[in-house]
Protein backbone atom coordinates (compact mmCIF):
# COMPACT_ATOMS: atom_id res chain seq x y z
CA UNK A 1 64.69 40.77 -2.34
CA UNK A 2 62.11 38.05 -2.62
CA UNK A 3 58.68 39.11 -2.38
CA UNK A 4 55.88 36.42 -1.43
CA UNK A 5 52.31 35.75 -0.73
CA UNK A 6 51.07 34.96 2.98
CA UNK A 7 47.48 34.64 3.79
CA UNK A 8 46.59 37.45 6.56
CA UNK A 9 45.23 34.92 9.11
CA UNK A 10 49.27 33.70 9.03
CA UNK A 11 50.08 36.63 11.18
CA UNK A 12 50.04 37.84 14.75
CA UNK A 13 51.87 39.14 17.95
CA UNK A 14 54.39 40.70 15.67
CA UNK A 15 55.09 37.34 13.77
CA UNK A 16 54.39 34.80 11.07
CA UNK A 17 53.88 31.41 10.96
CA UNK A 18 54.15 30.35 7.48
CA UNK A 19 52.69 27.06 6.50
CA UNK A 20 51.09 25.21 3.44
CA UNK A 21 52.23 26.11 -0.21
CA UNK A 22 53.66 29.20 1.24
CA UNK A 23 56.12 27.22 2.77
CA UNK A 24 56.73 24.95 0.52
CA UNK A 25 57.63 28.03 -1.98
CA UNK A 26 59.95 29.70 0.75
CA UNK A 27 61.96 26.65 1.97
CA UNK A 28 62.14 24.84 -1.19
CA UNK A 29 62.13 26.88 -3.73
CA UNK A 30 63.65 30.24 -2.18
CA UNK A 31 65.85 28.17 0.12
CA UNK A 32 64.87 30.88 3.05
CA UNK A 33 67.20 29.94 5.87
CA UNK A 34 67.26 31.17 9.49
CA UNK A 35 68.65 35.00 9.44
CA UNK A 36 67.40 35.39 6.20
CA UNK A 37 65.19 38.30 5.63
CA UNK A 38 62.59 38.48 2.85
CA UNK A 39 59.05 40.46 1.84
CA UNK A 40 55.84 39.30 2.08
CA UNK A 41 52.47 40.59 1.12
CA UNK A 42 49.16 39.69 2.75
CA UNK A 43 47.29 40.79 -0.61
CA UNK A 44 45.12 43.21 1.42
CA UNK A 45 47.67 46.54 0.64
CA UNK A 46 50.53 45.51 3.52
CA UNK A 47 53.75 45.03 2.87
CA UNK A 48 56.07 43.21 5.44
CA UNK A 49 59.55 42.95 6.12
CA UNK A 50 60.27 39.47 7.78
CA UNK A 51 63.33 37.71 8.82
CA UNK A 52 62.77 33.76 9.34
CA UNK A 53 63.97 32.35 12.49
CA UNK A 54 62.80 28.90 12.21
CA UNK A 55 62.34 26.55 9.21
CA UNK A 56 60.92 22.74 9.50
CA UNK A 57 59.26 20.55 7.09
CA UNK A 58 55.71 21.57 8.26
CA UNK A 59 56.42 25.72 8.96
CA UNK A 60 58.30 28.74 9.22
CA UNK A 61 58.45 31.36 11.97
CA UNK A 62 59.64 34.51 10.92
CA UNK A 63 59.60 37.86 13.00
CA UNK A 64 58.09 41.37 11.18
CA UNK A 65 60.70 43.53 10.99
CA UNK A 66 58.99 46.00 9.54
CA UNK A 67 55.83 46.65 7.79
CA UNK A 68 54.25 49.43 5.51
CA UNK A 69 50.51 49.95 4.47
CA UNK A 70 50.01 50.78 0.69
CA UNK A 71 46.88 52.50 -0.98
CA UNK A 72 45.48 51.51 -4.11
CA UNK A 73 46.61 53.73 -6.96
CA UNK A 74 45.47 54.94 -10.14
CA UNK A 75 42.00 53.86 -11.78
CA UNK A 76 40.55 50.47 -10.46
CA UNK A 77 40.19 48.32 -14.12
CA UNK A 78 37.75 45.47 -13.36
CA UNK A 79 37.82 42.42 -15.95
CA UNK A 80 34.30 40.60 -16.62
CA UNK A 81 35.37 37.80 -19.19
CA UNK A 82 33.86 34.71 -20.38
CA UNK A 83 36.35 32.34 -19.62
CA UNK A 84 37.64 30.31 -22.29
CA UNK A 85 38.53 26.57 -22.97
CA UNK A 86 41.22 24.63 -21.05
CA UNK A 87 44.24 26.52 -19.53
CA UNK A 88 43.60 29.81 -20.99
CA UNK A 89 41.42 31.55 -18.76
CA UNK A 90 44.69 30.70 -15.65
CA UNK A 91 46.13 32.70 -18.61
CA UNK A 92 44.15 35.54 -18.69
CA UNK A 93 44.06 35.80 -14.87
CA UNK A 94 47.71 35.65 -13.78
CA UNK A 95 48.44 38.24 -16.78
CA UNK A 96 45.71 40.64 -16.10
CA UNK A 97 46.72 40.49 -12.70
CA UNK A 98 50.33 41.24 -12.85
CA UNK A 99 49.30 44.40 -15.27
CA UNK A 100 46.96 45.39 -12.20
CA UNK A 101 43.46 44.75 -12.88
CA UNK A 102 41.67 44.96 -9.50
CA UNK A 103 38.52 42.81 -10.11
CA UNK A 104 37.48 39.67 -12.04
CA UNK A 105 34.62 38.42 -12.69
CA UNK A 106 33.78 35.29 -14.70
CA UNK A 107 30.71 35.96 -16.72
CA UNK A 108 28.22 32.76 -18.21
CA UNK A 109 27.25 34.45 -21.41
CA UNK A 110 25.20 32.68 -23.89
CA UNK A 111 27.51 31.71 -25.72
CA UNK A 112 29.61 30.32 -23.41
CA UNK A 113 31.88 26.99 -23.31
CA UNK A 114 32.39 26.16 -19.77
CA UNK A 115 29.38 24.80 -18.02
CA UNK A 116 28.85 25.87 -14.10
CA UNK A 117 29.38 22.35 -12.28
CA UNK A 118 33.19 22.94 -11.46
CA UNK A 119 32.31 27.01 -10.70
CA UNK A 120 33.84 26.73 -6.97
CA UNK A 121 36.74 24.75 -7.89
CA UNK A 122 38.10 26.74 -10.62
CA UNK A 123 37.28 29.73 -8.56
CA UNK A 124 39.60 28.72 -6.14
CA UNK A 125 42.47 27.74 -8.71
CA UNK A 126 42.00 31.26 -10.29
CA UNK A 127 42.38 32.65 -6.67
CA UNK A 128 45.29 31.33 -6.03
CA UNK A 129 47.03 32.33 -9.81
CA UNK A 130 46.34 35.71 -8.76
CA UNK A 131 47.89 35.73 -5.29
CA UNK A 132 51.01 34.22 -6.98
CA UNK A 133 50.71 36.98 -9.51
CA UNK A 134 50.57 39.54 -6.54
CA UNK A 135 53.73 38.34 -5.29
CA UNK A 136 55.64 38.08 -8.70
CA UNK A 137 54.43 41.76 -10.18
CA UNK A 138 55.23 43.26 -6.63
CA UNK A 139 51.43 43.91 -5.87
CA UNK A 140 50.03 44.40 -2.65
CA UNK A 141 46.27 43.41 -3.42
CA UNK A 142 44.79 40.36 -4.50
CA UNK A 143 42.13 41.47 -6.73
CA UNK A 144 38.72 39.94 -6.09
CA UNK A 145 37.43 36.84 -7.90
CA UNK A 146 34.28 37.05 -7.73
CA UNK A 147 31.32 34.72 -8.94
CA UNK A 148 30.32 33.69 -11.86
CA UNK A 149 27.09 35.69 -13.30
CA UNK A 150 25.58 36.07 -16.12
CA UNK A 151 26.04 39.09 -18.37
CA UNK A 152 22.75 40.91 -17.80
CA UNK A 153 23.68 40.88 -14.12
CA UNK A 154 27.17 41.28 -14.42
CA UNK A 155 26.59 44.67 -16.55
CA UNK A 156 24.26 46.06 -14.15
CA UNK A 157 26.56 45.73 -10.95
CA UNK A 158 29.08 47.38 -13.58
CA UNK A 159 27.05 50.38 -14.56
CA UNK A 160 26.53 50.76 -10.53
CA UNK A 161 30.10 51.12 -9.96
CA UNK A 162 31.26 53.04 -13.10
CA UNK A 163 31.92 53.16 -16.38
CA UNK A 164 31.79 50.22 -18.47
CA UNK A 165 33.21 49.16 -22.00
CA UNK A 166 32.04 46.17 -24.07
CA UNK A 167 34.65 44.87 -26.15
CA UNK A 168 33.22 44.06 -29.88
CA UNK A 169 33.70 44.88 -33.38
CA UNK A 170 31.39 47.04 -35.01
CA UNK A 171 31.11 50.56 -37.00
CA UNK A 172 30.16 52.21 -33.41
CA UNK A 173 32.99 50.96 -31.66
CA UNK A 174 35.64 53.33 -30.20
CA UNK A 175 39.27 53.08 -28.91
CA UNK A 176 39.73 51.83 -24.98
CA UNK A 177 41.40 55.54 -24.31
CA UNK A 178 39.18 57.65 -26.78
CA UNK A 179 36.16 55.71 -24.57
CA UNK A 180 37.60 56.89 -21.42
CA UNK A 181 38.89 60.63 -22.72
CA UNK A 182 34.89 61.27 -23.99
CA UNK A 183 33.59 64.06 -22.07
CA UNK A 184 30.78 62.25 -20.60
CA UNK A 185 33.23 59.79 -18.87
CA UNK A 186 32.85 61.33 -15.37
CA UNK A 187 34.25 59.67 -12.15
CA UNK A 188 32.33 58.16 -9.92
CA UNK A 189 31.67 60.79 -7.48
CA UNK A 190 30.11 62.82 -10.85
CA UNK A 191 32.87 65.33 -11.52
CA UNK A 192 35.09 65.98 -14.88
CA UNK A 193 37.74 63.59 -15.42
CA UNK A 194 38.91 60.40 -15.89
CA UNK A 195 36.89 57.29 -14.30
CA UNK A 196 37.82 55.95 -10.92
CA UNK A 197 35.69 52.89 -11.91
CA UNK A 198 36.12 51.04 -15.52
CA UNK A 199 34.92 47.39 -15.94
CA UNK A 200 36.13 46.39 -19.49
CA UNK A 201 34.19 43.06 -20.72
CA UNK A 202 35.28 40.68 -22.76
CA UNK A 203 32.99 37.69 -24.76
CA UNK A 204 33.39 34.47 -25.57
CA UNK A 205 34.72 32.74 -28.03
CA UNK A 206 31.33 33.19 -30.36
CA UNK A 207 31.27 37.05 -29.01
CA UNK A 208 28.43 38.38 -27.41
CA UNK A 209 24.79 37.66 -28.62
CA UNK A 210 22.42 40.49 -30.24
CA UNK A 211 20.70 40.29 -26.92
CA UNK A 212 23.43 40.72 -24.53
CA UNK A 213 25.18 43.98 -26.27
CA UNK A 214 21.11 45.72 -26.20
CA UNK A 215 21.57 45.46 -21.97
CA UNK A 216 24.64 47.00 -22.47
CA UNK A 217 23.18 49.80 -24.49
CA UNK A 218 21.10 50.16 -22.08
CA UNK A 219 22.93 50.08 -18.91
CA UNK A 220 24.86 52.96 -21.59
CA UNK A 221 28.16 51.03 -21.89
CA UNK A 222 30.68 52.14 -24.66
CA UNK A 223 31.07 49.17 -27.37
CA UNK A 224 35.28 49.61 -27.63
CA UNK A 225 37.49 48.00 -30.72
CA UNK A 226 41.01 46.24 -29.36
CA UNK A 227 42.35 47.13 -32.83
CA UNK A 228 42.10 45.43 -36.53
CA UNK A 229 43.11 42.26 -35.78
CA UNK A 230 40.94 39.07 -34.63
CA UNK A 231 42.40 38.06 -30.90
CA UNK A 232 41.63 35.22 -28.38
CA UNK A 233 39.99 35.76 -25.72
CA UNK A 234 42.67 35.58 -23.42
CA UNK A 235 44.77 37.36 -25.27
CA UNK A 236 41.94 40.59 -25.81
CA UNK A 237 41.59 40.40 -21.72
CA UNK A 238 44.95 41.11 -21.21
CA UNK A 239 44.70 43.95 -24.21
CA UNK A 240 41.95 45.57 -22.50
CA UNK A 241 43.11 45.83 -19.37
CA UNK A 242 46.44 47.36 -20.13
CA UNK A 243 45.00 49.90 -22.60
CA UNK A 244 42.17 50.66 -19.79
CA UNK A 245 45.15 51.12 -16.91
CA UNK A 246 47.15 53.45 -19.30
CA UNK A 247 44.20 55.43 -20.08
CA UNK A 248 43.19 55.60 -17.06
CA UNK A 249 46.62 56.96 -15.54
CA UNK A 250 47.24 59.00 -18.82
CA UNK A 251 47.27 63.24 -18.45
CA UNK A 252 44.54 64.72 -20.69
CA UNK A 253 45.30 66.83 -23.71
């Protein structure tokens, strides 16, 4: 069964009115007609069961049938990444999305190559990839997007929330799940086991500068290798998140 996005505000009084791109994507795309029941997420973690009973160029009312809350599961993976040139960082969010990160945030490292005058309106472009990520991986959340900051900041609101791993080459650098198996990677709430928290950062194009890996040392973040080969940054993102999830959900030996 079809499975799309619907903002929240959308619904009320035991319905949905559907309007906007939403409805664009149902009615001309889908071809929903009248009768025709389909699911819907609000991105917040519930699920609906709707059947549309009306369908005209400018919206479509549909009646909850039924819907069904859903918890977040398994480890939350945050990705802090300095996005890249052009089209890659859309990329990097609508696949680390559909793998399940639950956060991103868009760091302005040093060494950067997008400069901060179109922040808000990419922000909202990414926000939108990842609610039609949501709907395509069968997600119930929209992970946040959240600001752009810059690394020193972005490591520290990191360390506050749990364990974090620094993606760069380099003798000390450990595997994503021998990072997160280490005995000193507690959860949150202090006791043995896997983190409940992980926020996996990944550079720029130039990597991280000398002065940006000494805050993570000493916010005590893990430096972690994503194997032998050189990737793009888009293409480590979505490396590092998977490897974190699995990890994360992994039994111990």
């Amino acid at each position: 069964m079809d499975r799309v996005f619907v903002p929240a505000e959308a619904f009320t009084d035991g319905r949905a009115v559907i309007s906007g791109p939403e409805r664009h994507h149902l009615a001309d795309v889908l071809r929903v007609h009248p009768g025709e029941r389909f699911l819907a997420t609000d991105g917040c973690g519930r699920e609906y069961l709707l059947q549309a009973e009306a369908v005209t160029r400018r919206e479509i009312e549909a009646a909850i049938v039924e819907t069904r809350d859903v918890a977040a599961d398994g480890p939350q993976v945050s990705l802090a990444i300095a996005p890249p040139r052009g089209s890659r960082m859309d990329f990097a969010v609508e696949k680390s999305v559909e793998c399940g990160v639950a956060r991103i945030v868009p760091l302005r490292a040093e060494r950067s190559v997008l400069k901060g005058k179109k922040d808000s309106a990419r922000a909202e472009r990414w926000l939108r990839l990842a609610r039609s990520a949501v709907a395509q991986s069968g997600r119930v959340h929209v992970p946040e997007i959240a600001p752009v900051v810059r690394v020193g900041e972005a490591l520290t609101d990191a360390a506050a929330r749990g364990r974090v791993l620094i993606a760069h080459p380099g003798p000390e650098a450990v595997s994503i799940p021998e990072a997160l198996s280490a005995p000193e990677a507690l959860s949150v709430s202090g006791t043995p086991g896997k983190p409940e928290s992980v926020t996996v950062f990944i550079g720029p194009e130039g990597g991280f500068t000398d002065a940006e890996l000494e805050e993570g040392r000493r916010i005590g973040a893990t430096r972690v290798s994503l194997g032998p080969t050189r990737l793009r940054t888009e293409t480590a993102a979505i490396v590092a998140v998977t490897l974190a999830l699995a990890a994360g959900t992994a039994p111990r030996g």
